[in-house]
N, C-alpha and C. Protein backbone atom coordinates (compact mmCIF):
# COMPACT_ATOMS: atom_id res chain seq x y z
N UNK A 1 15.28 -0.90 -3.36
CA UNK A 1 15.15 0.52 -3.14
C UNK A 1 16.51 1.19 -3.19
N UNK A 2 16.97 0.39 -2.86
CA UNK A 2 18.66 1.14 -2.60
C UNK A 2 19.36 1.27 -4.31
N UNK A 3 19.21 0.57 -5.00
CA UNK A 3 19.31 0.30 -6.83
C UNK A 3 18.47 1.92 -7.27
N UNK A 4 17.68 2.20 -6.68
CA UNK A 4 16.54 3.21 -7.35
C UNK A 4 15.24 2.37 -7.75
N UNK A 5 15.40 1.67 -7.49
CA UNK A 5 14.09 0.58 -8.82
C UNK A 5 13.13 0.56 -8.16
N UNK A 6 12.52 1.56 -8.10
CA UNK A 6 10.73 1.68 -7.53
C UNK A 6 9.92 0.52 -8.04
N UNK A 7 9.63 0.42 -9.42
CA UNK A 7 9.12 -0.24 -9.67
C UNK A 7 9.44 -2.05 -9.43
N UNK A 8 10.51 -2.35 -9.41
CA UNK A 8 11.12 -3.93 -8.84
C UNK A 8 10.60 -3.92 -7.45
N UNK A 9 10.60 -2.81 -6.75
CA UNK A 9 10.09 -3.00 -5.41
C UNK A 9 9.19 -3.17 -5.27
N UNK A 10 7.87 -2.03 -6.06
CA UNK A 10 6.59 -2.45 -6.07
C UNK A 10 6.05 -3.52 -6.45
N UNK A 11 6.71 -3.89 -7.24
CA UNK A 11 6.45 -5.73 -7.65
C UNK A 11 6.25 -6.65 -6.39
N UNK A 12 7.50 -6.58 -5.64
CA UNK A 12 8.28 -7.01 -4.81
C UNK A 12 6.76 -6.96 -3.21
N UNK A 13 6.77 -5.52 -3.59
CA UNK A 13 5.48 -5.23 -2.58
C UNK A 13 3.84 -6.30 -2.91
N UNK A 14 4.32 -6.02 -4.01
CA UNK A 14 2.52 -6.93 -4.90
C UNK A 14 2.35 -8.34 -4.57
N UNK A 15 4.00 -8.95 -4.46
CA UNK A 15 4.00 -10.29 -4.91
C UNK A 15 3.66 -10.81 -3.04
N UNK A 16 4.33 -9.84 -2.17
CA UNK A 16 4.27 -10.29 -0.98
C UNK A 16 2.98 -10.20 -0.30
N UNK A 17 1.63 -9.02 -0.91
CA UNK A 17 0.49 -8.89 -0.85
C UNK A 17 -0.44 -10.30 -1.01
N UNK A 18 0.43 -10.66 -2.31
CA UNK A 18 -0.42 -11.56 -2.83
C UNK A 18 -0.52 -12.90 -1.85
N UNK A 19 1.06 -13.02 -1.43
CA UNK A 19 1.31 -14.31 -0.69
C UNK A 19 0.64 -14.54 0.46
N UNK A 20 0.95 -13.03 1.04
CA UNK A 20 0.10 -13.14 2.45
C UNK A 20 -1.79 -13.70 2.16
N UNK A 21 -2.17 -12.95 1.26
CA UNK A 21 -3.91 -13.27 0.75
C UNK A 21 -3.92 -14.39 0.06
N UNK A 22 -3.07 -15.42 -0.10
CA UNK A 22 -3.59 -16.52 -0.58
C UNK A 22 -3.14 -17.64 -0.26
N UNK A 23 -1.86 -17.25 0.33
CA UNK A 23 -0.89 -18.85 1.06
C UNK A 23 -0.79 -18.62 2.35
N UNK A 24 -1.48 -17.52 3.38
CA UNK A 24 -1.44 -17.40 4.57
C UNK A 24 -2.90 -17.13 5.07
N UNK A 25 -3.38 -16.31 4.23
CA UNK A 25 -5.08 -16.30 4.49
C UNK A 25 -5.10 -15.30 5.43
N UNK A 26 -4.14 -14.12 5.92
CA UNK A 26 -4.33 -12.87 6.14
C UNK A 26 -4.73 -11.88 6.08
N UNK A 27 -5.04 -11.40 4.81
CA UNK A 27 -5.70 -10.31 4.31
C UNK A 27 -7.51 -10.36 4.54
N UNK A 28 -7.92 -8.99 4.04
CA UNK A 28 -9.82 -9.35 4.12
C UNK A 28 -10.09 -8.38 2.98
N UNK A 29 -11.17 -8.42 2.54
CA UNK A 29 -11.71 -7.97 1.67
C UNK A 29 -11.15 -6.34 1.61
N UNK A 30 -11.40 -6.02 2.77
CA UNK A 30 -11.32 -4.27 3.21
C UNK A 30 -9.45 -4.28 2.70
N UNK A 31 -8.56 -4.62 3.26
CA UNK A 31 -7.60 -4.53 2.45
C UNK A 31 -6.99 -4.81 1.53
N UNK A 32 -7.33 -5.95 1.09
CA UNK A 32 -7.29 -5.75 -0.83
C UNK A 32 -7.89 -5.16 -1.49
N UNK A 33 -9.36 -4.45 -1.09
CA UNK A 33 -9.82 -3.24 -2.00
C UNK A 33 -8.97 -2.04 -1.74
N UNK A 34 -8.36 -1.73 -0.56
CA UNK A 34 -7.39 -0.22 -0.39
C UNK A 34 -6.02 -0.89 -1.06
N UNK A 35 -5.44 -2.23 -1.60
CA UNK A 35 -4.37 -2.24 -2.25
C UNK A 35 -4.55 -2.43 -3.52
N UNK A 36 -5.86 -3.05 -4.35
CA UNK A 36 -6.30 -2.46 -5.19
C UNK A 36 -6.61 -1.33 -5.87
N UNK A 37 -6.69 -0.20 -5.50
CA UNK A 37 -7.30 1.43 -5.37
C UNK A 37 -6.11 2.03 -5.17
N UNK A 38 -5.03 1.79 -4.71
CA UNK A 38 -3.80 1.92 -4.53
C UNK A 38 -2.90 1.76 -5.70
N UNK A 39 -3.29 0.39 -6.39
CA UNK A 39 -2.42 0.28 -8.27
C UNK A 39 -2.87 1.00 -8.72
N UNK A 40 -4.07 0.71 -8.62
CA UNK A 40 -5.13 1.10 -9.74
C UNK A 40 -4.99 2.65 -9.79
N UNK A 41 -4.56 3.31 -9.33
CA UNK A 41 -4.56 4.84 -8.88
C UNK A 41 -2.69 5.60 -8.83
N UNK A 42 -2.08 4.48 -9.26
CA UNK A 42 -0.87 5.54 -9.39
C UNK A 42 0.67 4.79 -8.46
N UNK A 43 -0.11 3.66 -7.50
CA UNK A 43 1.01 3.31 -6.72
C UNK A 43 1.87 2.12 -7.27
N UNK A 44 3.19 2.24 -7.78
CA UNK A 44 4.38 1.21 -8.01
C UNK A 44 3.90 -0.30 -7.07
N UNK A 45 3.58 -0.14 -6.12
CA UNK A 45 3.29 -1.23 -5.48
C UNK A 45 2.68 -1.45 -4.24
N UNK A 46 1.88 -2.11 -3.37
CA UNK A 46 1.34 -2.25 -2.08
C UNK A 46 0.65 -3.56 -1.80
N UNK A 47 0.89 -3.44 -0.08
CA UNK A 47 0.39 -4.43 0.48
C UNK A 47 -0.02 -3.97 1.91
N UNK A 48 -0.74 -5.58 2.24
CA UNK A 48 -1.03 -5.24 4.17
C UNK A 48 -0.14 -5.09 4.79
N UNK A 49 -0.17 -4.62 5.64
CA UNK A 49 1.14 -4.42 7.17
C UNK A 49 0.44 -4.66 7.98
N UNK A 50 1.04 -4.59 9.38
CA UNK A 50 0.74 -4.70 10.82
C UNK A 50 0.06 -6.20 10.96
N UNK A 51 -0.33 -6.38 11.27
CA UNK A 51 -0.45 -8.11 11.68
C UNK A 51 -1.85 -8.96 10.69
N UNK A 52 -2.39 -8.04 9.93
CA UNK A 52 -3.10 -8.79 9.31
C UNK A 52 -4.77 -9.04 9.80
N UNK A 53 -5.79 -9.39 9.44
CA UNK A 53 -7.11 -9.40 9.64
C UNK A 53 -7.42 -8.27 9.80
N UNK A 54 -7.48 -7.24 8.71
CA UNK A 54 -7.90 -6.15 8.91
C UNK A 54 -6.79 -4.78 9.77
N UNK A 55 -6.06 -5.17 9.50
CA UNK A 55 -5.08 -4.18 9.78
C UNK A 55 -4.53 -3.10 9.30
N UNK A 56 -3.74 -2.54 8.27
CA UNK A 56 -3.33 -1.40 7.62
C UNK A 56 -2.53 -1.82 5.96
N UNK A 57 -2.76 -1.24 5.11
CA UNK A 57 -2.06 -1.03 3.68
C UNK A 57 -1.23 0.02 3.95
N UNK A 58 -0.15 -0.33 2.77
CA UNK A 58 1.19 0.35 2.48
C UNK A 58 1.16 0.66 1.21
N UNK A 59 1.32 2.10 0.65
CA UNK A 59 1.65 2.09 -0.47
C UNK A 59 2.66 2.95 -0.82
N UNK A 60 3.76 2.81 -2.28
CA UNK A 60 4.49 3.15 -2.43
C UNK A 60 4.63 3.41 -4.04
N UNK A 61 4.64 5.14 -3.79
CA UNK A 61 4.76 6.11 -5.08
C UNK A 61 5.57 7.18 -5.08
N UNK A 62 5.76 7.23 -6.18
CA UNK A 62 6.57 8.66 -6.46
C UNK A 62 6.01 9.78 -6.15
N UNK A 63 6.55 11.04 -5.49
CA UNK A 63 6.00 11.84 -5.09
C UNK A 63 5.10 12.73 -6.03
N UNK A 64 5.31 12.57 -7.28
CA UNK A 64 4.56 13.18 -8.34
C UNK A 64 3.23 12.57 -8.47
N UNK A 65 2.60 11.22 -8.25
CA UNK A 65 1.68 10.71 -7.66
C UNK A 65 0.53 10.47 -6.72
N UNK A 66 1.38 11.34 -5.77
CA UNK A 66 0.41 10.78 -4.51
C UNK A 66 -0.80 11.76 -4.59
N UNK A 67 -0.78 12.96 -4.93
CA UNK A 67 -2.52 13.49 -4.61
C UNK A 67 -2.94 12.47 -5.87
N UNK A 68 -2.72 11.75 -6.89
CA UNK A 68 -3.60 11.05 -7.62
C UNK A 68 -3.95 10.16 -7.06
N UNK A 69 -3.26 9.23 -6.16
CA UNK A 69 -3.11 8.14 -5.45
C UNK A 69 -4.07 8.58 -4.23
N UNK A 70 -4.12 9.56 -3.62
CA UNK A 70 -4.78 9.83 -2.44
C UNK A 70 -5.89 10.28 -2.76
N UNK A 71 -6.43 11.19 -3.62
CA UNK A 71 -7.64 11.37 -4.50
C UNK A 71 -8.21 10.22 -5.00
N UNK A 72 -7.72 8.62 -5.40
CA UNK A 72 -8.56 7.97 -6.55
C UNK A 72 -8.91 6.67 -5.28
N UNK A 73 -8.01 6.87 -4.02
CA UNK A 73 -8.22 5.70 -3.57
C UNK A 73 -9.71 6.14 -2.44
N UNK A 74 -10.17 7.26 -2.36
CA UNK A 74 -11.44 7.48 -1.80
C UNK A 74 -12.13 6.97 -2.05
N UNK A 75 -12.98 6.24 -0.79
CA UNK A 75 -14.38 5.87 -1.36
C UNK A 75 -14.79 4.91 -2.49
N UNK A 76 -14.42 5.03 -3.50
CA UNK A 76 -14.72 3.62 -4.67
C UNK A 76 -14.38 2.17 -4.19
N UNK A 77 -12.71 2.63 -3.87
CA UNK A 77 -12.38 0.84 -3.71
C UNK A 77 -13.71 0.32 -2.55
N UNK A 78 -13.90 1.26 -1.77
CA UNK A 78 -14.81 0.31 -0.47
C UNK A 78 -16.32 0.08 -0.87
N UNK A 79 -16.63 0.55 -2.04
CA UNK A 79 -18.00 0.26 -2.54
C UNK A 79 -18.46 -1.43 -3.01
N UNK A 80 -17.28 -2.43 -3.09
CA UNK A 80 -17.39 -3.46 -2.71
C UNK A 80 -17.25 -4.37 -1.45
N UNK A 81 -17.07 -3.54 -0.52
CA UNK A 81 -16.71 -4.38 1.16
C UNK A 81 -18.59 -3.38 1.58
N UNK A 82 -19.13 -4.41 2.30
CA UNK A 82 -20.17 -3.88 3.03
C UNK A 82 -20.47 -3.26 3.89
N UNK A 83 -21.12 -1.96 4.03
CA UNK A 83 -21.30 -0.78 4.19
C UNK A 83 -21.14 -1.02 5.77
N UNK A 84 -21.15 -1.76 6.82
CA UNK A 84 -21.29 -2.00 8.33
C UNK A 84 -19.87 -2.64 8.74
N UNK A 85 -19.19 -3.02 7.23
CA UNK A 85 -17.47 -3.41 7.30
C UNK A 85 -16.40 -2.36 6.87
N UNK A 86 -17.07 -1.54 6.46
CA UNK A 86 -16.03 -0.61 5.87
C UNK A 86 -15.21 0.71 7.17
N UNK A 87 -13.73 0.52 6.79
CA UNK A 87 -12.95 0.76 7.71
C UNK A 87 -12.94 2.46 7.60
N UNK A 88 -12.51 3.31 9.12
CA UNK A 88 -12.50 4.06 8.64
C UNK A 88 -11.49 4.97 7.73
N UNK A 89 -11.38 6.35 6.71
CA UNK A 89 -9.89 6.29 6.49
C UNK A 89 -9.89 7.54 6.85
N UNK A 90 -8.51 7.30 7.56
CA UNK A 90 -7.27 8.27 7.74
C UNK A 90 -6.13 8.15 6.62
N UNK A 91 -5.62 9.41 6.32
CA UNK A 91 -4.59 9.35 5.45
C UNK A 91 -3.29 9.82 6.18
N UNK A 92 -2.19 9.42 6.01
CA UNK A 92 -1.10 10.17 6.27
C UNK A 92 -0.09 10.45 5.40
N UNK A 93 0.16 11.99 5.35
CA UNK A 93 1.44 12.22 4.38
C UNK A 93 2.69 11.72 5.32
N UNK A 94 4.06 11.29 4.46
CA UNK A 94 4.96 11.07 4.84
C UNK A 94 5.33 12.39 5.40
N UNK A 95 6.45 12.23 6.70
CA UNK A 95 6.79 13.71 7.40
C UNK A 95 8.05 13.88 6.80
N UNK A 96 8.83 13.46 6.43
CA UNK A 96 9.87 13.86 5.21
C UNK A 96 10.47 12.43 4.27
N UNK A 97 11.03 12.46 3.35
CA UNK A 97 11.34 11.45 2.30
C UNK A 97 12.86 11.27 3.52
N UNK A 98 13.21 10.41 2.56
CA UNK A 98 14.62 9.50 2.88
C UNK A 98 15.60 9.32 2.03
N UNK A 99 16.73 10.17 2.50
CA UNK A 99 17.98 10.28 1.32
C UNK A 99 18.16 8.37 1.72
N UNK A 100 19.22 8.27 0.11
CA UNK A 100 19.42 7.25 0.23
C UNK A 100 20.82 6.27 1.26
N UNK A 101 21.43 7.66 1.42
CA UNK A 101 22.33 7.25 3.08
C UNK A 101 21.35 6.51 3.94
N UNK A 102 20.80 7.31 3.92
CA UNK A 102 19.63 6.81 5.15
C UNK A 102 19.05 5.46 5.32
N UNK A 103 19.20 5.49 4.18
CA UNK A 103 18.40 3.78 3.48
C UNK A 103 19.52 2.85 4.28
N UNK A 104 20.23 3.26 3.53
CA UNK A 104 21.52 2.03 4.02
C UNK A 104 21.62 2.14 5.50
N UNK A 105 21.62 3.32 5.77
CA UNK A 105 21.99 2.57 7.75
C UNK A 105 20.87 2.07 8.15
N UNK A 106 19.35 2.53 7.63
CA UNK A 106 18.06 1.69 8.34
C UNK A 106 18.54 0.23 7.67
N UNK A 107 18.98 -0.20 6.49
CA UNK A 107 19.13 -1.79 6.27
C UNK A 107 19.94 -2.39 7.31
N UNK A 108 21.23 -1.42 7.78
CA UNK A 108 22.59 -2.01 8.42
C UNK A 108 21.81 -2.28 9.46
């Protein structure tokens, strides 16, 4: 992130998605369809957060993106998780972006 390279990150985000859902056995259906719906819709990259079994997705786009990203990820992705499993959604906009100073002292 600090390079600019959205996209190396989102990779970066995908590959760690992946690890957690297949070499840790973390993930559930309900959040790989919202990180699915999430590519599939505009986002550089995403995965689970917070501790896993049903916990929360992360995604990460350019701001020119996100009503596509927040518009496409409604409703479809969860039409494969079953209707008595499906989580509810809340969305949140970011409350402001992050110069890249900023970056560096949250790394330091």
């Amino acid at each position: 992130m600090l390079d600019g390279d959205l996209e190396a990150f989102g990779r970066a985000m995908d590959a760690s998605h992946a690890s957690l859902r297949d070499d840790y056995e973390v993930s559930c259906p309900e959040l790989d369809a919202l990180v699915d719906a999430a590519r599939e819709n505009g986002a550089a990259g995403a995965r689970l957060t917070g501790a896993g079994f049903g916990g929360c997705a992360v995604a990460l786009c350019r701001a020119n993106r996100l009503e596509m990203l927040l518009e496409g990820s409604k409703g479809r992705p969860m039409e494969r998780v079953p209707a008595d499993r499906r989580p509810s959604s809340r969305t949140r906009r970011p409350a402001r972006t992050w110069s890249r100073s900023e970056l560096r002292v949250l790394e330091a």
